[in-house]
N, C-alpha and C. Protein backbone atom coordinates (compact mmCIF):
# COMPACT_ATOMS: atom_id res chain seq x y z
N UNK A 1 -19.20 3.44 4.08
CA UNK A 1 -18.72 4.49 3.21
C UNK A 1 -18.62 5.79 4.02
N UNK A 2 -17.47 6.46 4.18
CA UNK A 2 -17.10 7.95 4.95
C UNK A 2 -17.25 9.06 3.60
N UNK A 3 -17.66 9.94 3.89
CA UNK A 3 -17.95 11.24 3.62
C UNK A 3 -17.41 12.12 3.87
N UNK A 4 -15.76 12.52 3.80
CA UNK A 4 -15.51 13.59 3.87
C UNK A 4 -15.63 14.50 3.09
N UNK A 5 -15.49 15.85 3.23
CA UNK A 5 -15.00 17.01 2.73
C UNK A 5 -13.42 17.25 2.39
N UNK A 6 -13.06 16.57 1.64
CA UNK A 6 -11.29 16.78 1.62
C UNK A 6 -10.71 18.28 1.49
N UNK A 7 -11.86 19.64 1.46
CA UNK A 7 -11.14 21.00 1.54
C UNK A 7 -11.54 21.46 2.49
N UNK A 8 -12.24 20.87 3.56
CA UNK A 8 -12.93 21.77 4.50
C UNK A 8 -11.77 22.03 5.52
N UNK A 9 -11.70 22.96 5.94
CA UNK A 9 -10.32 23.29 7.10
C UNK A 9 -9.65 22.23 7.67
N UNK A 10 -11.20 21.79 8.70
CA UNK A 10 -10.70 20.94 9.98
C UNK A 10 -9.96 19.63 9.47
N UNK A 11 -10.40 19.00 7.82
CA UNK A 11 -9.76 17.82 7.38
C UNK A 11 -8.66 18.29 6.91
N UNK A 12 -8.01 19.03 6.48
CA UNK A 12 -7.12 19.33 5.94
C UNK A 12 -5.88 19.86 6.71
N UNK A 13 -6.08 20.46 8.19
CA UNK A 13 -5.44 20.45 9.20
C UNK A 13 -4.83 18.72 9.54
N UNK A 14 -6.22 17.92 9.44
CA UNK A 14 -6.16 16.53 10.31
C UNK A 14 -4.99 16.26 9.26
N UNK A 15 -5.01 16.08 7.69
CA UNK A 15 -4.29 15.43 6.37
C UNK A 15 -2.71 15.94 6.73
N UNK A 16 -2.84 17.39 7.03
CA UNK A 16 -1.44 18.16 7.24
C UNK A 16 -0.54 16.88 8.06
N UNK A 17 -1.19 16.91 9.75
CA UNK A 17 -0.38 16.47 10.58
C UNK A 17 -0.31 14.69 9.96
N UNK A 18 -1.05 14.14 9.62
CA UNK A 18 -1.03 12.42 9.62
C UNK A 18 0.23 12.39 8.23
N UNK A 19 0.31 13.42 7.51
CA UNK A 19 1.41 12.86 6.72
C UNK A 19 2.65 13.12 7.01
N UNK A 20 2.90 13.15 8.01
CA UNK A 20 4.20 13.16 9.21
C UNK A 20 4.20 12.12 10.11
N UNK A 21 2.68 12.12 11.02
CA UNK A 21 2.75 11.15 12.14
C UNK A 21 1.97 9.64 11.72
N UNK A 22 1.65 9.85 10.91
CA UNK A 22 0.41 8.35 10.96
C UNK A 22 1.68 7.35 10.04
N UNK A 23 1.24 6.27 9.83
CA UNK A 23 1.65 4.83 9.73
C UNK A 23 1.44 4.40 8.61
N UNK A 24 1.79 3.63 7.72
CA UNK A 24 2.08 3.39 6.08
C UNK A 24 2.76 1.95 6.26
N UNK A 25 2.00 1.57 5.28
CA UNK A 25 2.71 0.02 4.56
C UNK A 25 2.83 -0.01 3.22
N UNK A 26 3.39 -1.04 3.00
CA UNK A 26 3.40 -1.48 1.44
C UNK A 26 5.06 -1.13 0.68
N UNK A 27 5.36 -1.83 -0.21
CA UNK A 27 6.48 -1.34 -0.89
C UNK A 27 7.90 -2.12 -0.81
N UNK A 28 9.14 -1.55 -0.94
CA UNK A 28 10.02 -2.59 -0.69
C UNK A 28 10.75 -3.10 0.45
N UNK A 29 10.41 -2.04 1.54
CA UNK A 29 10.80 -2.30 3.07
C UNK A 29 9.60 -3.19 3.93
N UNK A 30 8.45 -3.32 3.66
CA UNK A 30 7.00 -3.54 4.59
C UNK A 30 6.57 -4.93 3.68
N UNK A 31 5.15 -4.26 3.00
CA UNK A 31 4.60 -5.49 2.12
C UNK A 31 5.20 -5.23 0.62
N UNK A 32 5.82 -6.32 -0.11
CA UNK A 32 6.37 -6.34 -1.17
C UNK A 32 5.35 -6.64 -2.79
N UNK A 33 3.92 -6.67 -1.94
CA UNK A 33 2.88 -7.30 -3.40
C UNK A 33 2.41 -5.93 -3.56
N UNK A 34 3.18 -4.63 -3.00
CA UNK A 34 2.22 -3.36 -3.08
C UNK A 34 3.00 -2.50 -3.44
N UNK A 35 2.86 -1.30 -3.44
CA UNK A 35 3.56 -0.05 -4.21
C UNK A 35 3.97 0.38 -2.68
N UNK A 36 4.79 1.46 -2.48
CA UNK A 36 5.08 2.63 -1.88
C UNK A 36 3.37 3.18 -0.99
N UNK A 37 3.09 2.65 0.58
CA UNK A 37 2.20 3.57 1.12
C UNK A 37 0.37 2.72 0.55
N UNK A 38 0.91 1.32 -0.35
CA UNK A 38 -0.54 1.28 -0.88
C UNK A 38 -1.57 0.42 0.48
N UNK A 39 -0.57 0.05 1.38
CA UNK A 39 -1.23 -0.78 2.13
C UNK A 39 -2.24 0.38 2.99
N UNK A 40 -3.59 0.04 3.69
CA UNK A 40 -4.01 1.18 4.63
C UNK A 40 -4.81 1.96 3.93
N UNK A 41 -5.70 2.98 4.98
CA UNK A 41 -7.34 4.18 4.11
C UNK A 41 -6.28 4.59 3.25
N UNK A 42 -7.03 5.18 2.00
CA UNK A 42 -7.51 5.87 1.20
C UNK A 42 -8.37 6.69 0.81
N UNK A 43 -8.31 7.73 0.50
CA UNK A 43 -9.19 9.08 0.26
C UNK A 43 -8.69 10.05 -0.54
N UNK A 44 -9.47 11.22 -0.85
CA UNK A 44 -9.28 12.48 -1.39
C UNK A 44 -8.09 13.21 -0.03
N UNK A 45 -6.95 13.89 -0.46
CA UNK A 45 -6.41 14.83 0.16
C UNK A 45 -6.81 16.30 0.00
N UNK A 46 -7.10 16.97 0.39
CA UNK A 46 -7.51 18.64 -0.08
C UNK A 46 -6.96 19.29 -0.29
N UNK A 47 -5.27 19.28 0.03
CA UNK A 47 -4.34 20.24 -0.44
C UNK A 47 -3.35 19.52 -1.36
N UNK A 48 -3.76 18.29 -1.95
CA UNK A 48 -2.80 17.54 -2.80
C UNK A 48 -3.54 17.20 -4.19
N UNK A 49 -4.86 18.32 -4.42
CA UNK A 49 -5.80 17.41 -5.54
C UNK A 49 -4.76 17.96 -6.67
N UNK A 50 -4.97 17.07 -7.54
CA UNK A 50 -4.14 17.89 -8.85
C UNK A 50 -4.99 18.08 -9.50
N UNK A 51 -3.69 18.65 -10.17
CA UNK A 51 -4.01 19.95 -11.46
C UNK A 51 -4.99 19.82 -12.38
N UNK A 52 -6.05 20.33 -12.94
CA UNK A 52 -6.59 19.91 -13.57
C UNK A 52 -8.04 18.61 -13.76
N UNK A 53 -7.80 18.43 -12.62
CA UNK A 53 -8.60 17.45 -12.24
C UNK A 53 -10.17 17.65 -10.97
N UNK A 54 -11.16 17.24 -11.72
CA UNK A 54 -11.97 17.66 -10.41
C UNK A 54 -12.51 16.53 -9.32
N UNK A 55 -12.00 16.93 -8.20
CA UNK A 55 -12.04 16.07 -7.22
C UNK A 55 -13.30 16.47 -6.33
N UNK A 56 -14.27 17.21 -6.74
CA UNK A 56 -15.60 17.61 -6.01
C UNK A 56 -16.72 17.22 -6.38
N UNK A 57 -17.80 17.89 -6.23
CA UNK A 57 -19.46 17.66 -6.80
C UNK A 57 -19.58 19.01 -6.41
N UNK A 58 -20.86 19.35 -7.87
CA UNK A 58 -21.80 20.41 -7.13
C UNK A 58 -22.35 20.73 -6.45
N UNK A 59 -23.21 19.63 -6.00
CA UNK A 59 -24.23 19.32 -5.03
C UNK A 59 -23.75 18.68 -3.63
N UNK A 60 -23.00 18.95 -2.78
CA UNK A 60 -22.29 18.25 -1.64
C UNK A 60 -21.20 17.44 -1.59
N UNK A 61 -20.63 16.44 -1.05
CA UNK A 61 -19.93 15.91 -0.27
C UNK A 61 -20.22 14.65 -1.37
N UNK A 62 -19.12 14.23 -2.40
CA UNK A 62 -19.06 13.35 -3.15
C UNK A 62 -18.67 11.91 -2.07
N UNK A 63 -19.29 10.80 -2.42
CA UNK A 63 -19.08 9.76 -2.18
C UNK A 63 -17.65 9.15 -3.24
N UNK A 64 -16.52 8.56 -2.09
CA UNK A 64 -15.18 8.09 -2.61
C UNK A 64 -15.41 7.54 -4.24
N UNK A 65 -16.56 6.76 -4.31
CA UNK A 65 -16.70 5.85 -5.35
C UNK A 65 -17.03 7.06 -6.83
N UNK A 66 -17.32 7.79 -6.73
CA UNK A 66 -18.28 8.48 -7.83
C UNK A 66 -16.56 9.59 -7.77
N UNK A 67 -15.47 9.40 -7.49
CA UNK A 67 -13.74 10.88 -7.37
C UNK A 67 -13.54 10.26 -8.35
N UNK A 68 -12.71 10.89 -9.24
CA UNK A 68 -11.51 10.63 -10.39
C UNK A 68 -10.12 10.12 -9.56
N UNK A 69 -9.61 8.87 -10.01
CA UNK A 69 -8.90 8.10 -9.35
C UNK A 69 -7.46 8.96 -9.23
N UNK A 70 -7.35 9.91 -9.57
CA UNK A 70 -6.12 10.97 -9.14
C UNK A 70 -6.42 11.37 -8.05
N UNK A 71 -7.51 11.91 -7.84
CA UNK A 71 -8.17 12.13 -6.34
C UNK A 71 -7.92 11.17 -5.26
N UNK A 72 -7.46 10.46 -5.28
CA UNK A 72 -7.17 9.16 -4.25
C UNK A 72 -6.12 9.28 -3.63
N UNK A 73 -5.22 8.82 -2.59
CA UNK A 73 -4.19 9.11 -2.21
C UNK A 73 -4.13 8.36 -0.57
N UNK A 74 -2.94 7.85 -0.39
CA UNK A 74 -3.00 6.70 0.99
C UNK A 74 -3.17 8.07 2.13
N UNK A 75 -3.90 8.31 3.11
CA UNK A 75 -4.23 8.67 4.45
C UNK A 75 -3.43 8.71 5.45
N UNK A 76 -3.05 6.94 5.42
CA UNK A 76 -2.23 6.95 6.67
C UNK A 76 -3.17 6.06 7.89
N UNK A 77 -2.81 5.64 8.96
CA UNK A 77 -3.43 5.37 9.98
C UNK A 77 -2.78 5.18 11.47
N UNK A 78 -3.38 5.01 12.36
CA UNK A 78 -2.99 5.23 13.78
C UNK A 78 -2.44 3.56 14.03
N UNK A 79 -2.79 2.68 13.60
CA UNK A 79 -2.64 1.27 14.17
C UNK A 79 -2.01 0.39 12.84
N UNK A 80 -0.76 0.12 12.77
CA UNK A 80 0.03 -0.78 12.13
C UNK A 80 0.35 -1.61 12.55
N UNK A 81 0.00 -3.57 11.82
CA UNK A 81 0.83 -4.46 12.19
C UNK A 81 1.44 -5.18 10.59
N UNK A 82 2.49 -5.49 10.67
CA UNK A 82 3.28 -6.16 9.92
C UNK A 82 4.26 -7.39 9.75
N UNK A 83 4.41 -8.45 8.99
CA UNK A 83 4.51 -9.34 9.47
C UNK A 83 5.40 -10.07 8.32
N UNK A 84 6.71 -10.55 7.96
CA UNK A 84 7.26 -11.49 6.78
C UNK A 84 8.01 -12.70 7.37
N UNK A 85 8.33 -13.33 6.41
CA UNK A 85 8.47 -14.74 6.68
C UNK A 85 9.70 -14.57 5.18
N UNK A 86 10.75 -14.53 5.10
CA UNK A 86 11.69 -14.64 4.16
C UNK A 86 12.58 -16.08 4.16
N UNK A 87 12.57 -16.80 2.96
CA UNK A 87 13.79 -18.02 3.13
C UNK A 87 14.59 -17.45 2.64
N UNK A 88 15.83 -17.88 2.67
CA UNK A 88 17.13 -17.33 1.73
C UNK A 88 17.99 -18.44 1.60
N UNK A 89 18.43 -18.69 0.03
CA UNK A 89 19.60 -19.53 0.04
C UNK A 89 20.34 -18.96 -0.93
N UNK A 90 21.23 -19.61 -1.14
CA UNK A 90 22.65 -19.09 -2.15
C UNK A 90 22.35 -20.05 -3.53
N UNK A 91 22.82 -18.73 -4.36
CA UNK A 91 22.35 -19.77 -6.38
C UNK A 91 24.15 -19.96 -6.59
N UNK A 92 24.60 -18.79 -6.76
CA UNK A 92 25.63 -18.94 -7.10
C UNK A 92 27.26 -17.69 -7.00
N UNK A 93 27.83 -17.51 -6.09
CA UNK A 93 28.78 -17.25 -5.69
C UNK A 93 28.05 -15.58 -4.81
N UNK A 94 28.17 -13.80 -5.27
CA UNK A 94 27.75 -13.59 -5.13
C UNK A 94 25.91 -13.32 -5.21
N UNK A 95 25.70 -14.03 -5.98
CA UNK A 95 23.51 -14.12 -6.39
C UNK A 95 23.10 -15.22 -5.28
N UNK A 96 22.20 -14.62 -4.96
CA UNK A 96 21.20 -15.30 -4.10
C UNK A 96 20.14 -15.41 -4.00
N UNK A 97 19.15 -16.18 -3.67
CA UNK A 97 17.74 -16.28 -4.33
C UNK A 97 16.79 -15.96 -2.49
N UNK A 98 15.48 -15.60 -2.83
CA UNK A 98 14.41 -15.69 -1.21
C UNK A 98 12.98 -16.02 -2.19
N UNK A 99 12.56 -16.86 -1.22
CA UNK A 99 11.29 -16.63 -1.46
C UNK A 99 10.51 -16.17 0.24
N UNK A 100 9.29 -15.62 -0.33
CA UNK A 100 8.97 -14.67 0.70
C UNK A 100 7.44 -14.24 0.55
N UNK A 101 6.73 -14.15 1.95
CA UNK A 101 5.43 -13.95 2.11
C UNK A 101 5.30 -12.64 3.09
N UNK A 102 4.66 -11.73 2.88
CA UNK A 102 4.80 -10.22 3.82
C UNK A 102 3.08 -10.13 4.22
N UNK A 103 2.46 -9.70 4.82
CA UNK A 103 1.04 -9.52 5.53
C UNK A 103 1.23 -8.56 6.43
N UNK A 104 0.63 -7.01 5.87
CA UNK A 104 0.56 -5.95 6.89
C UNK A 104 -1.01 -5.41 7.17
N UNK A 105 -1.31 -4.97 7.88
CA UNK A 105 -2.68 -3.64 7.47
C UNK A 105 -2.25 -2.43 8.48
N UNK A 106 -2.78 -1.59 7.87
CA UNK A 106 -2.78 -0.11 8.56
C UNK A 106 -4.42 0.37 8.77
N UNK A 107 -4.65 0.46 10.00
CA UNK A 107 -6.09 0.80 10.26
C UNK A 107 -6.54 2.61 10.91
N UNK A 108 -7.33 3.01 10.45
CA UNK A 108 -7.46 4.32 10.93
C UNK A 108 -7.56 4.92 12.40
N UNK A 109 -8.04 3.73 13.43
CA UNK A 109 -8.85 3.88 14.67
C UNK A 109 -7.67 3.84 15.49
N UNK A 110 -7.26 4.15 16.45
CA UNK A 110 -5.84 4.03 17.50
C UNK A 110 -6.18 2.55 17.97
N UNK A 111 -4.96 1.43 18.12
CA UNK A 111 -5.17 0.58 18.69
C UNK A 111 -6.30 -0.70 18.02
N UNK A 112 -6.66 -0.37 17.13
CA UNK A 112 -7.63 -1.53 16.45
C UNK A 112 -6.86 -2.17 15.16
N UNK A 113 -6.63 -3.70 15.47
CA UNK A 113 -5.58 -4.55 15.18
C UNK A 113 -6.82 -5.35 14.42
N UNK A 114 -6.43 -5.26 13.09
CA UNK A 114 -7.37 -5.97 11.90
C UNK A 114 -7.01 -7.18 11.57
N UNK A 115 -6.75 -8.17 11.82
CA UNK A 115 -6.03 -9.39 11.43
C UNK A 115 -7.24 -10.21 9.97
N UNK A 116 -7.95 -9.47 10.22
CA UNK A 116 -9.14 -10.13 8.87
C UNK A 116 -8.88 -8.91 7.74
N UNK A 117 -7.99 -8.79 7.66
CA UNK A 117 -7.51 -7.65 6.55
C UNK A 117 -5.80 -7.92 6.61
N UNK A 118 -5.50 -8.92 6.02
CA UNK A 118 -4.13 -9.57 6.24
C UNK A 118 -3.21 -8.44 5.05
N UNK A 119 -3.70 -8.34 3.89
CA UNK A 119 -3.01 -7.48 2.73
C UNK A 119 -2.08 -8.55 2.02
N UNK A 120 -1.98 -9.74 2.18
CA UNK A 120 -1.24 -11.34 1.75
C UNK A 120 0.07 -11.15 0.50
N UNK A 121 0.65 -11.04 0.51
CA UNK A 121 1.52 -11.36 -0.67
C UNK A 121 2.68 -12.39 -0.71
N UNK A 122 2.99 -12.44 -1.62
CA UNK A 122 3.99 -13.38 -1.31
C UNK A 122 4.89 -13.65 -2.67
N UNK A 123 6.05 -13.85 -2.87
CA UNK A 123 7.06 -13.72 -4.18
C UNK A 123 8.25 -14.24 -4.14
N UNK A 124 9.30 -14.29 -5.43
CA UNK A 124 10.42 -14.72 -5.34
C UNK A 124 11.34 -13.20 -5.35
N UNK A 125 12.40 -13.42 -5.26
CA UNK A 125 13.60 -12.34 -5.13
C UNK A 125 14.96 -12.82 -5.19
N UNK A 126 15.81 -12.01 -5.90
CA UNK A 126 16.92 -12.39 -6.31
C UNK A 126 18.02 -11.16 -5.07
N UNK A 127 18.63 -11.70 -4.64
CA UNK A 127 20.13 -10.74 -4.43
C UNK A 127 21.29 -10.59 -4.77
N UNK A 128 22.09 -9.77 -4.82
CA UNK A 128 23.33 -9.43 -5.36
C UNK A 128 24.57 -8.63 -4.23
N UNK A 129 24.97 -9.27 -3.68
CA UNK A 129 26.05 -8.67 -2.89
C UNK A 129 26.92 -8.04 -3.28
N UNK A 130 26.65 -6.51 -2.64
CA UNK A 130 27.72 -5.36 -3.14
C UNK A 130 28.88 -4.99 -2.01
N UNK A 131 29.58 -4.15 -2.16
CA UNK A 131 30.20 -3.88 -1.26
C UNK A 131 29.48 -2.87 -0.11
N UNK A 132 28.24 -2.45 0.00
CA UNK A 132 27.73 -1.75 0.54
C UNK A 132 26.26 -1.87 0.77
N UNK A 133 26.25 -3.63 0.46
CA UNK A 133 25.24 -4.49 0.93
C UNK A 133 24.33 -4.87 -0.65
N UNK A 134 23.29 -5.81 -0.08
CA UNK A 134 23.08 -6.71 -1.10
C UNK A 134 21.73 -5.87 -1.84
N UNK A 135 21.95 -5.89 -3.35
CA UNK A 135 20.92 -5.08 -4.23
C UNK A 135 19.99 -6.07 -4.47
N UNK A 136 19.07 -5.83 -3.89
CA UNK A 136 17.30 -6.62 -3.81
C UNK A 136 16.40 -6.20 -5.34
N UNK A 137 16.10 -7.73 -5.89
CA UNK A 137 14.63 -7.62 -6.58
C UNK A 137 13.89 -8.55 -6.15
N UNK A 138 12.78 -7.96 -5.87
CA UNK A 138 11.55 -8.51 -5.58
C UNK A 138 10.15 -8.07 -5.92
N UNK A 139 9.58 -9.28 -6.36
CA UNK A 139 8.26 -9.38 -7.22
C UNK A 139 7.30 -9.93 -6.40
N UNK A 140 6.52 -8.66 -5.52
CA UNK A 140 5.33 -9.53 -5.05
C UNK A 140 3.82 -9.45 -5.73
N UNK A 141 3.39 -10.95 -5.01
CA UNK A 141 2.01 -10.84 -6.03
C UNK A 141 0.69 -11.22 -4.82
N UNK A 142 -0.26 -10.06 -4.89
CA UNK A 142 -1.55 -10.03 -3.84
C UNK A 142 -2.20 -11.24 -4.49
N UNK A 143 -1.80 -12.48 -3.31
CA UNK A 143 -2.94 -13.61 -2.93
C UNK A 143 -4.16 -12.76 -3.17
N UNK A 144 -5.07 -13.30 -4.39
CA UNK A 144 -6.52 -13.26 -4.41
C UNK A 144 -7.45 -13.59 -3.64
N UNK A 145 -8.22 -12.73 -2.55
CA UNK A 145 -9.17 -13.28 -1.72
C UNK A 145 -8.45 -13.29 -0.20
N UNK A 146 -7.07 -12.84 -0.03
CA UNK A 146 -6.41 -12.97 0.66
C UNK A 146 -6.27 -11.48 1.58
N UNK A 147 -6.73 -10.59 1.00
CA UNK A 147 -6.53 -9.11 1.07
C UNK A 147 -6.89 -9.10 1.95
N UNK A 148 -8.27 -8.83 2.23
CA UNK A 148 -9.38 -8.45 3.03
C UNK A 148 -10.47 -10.29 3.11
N UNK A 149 -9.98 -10.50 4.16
CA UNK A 149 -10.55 -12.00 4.77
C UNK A 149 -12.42 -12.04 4.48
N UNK A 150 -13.49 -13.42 3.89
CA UNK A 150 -14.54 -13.27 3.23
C UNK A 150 -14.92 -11.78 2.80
N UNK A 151 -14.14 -11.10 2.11
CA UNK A 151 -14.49 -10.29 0.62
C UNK A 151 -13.56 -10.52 -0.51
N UNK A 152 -14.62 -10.74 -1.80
CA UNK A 152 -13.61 -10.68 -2.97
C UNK A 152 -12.69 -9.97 -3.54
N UNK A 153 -12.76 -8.44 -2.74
CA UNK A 153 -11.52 -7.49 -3.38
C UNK A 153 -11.98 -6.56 -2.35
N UNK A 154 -10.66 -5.85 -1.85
CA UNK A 154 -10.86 -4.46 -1.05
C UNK A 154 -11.94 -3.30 -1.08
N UNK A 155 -11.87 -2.64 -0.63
CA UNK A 155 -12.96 -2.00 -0.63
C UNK A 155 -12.16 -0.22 -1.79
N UNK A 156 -12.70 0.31 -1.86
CA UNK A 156 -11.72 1.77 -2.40
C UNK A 156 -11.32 2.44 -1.12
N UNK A 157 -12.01 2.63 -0.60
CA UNK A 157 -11.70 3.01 0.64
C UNK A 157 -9.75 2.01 1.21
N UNK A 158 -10.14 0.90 0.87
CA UNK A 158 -8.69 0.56 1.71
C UNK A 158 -7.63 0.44 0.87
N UNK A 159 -7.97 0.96 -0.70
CA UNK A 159 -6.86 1.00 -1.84
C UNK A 159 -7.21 0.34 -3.15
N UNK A 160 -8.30 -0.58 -3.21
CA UNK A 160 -8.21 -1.34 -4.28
C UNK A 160 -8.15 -0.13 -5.88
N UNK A 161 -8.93 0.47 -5.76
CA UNK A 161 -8.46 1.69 -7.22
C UNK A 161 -6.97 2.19 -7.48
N UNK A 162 -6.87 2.82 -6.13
CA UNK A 162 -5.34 3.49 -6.20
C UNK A 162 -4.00 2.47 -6.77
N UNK A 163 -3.98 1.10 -6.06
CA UNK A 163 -3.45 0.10 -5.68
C UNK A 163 -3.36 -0.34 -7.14
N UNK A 164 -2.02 0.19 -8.02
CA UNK A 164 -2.15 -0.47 -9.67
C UNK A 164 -1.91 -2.18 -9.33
N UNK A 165 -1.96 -2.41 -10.60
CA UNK A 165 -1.83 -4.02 -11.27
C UNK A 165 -0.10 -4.00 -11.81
N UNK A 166 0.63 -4.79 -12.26
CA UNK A 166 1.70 -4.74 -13.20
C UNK A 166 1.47 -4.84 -14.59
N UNK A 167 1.92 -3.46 -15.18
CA UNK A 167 1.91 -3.22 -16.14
C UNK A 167 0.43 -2.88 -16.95
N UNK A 168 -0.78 -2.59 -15.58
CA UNK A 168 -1.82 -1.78 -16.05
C UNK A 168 -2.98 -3.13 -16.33
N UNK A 169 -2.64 -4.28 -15.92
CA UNK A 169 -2.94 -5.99 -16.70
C UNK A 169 -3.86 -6.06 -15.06
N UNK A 170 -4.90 -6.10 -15.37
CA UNK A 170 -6.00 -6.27 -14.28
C UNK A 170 -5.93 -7.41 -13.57
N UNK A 171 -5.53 -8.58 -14.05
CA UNK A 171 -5.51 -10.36 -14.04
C UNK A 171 -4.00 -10.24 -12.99
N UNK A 172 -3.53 -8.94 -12.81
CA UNK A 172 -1.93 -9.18 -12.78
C UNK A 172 -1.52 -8.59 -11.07
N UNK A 173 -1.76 -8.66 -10.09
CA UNK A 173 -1.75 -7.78 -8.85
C UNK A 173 -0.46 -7.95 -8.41
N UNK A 174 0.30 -7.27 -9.13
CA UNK A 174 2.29 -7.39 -8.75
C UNK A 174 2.36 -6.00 -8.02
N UNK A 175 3.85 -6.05 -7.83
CA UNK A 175 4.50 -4.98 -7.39
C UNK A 175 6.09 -5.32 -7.58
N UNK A 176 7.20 -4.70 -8.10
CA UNK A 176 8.23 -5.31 -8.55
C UNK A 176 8.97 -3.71 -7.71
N UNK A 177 10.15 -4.17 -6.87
CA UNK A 177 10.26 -3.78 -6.06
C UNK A 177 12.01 -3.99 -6.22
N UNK A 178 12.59 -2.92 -6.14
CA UNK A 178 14.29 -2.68 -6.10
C UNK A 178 15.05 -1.64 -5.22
N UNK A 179 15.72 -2.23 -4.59
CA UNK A 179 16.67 -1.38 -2.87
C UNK A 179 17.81 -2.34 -2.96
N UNK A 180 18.37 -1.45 -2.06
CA UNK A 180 19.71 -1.74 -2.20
C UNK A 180 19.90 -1.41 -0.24
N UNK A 181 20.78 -3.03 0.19
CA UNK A 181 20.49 -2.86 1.66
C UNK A 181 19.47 -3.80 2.12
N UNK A 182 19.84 -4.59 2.98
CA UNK A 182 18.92 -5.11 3.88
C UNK A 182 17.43 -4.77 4.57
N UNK A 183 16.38 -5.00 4.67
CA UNK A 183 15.23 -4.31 4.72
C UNK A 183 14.93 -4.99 6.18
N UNK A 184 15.78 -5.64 6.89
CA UNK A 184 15.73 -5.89 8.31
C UNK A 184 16.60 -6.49 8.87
């Protein structure tokens, strides 16, 4: 468990620059069982708490677990690997069908390659060929137990709070995902 201060200067300098330079997964280009950025740390930002909401303690340096889940927000990290496996065949004239498995992690440390933190998903997807390339849906769903290799669910720290369900359904770990364009 890390302990930051999410308003103290020096973190909030560090938050400034990493949401430019640091590394992000998840969503409809990367891993498809996740939202936008859910793959990778998680924490309090200090210049992004919202409105209304208290993201502190009286007494010191709140532990991640004890923040109001608005307080949360992806970090970023120095070391990204990513990884899909797409089939594709044809249903019927322009529609086309994939099925598809994506496995990324984003780690905080420079150079430290997590392969026991796979992030697993895997789904079906439909395409539609436009004149300005093919309009993608895809529905991925986080393999249980698959996330983070012998643990039963992520940690908060690596997203599991932030990281919704479909349609708010706890039993349900989707991500339903629409672009337009080839994603490689």
């Amino acid at each position: 468990m890390v302990k930051v201060n999410p308003e103290a200067p020096d973190v909030v300098f560090d938050q400034e620059k990493l949401l430019l330079r640091a590394f992000y997964s998840g969503g409809v280009n990367s891993n498809r069982g996740y939202p936008l950025r859910g793959v990778g740390p998680h924490g309090p930002v200090g210049f992004l708490v919202p409105t209304g909401v208290n993201c502190s303690q009286q007494n010191g340096v709140p532990a991640i677990e004890d923040l109001n889940a608005a307080c949360i927000r992806p970090l970023g990290g120095f070391t990204l690997w990513e990884a899909s496996l797409e089939l594709r065949f044809p249903l019927s004239g322009a529609l086309s069908g994939v099925a598809f498995a994506d496995a990324s992690d984003v780690a905080r440390d420079i150079g430290h390659v997590r392969f026991t933190v796979p992030h697993l998903s895997v789904g079906p997807g439909i395409r539609y060929l436009t004149p300005v390339g093919p309009l993608r849906l895809d529905i991925g769903y986080r393999v249980p137990g698959a996330q983070a290799l012998g643990e039963k669910e992520l940690s908060i720290e690596e997203g599991s709070r932030d990281v919704g369900n479909l349609f708010g359904i706890s039993w349900l770990p989707m991500a339903v995902n629409i672009a337009l364009g080839e994603a490689f």
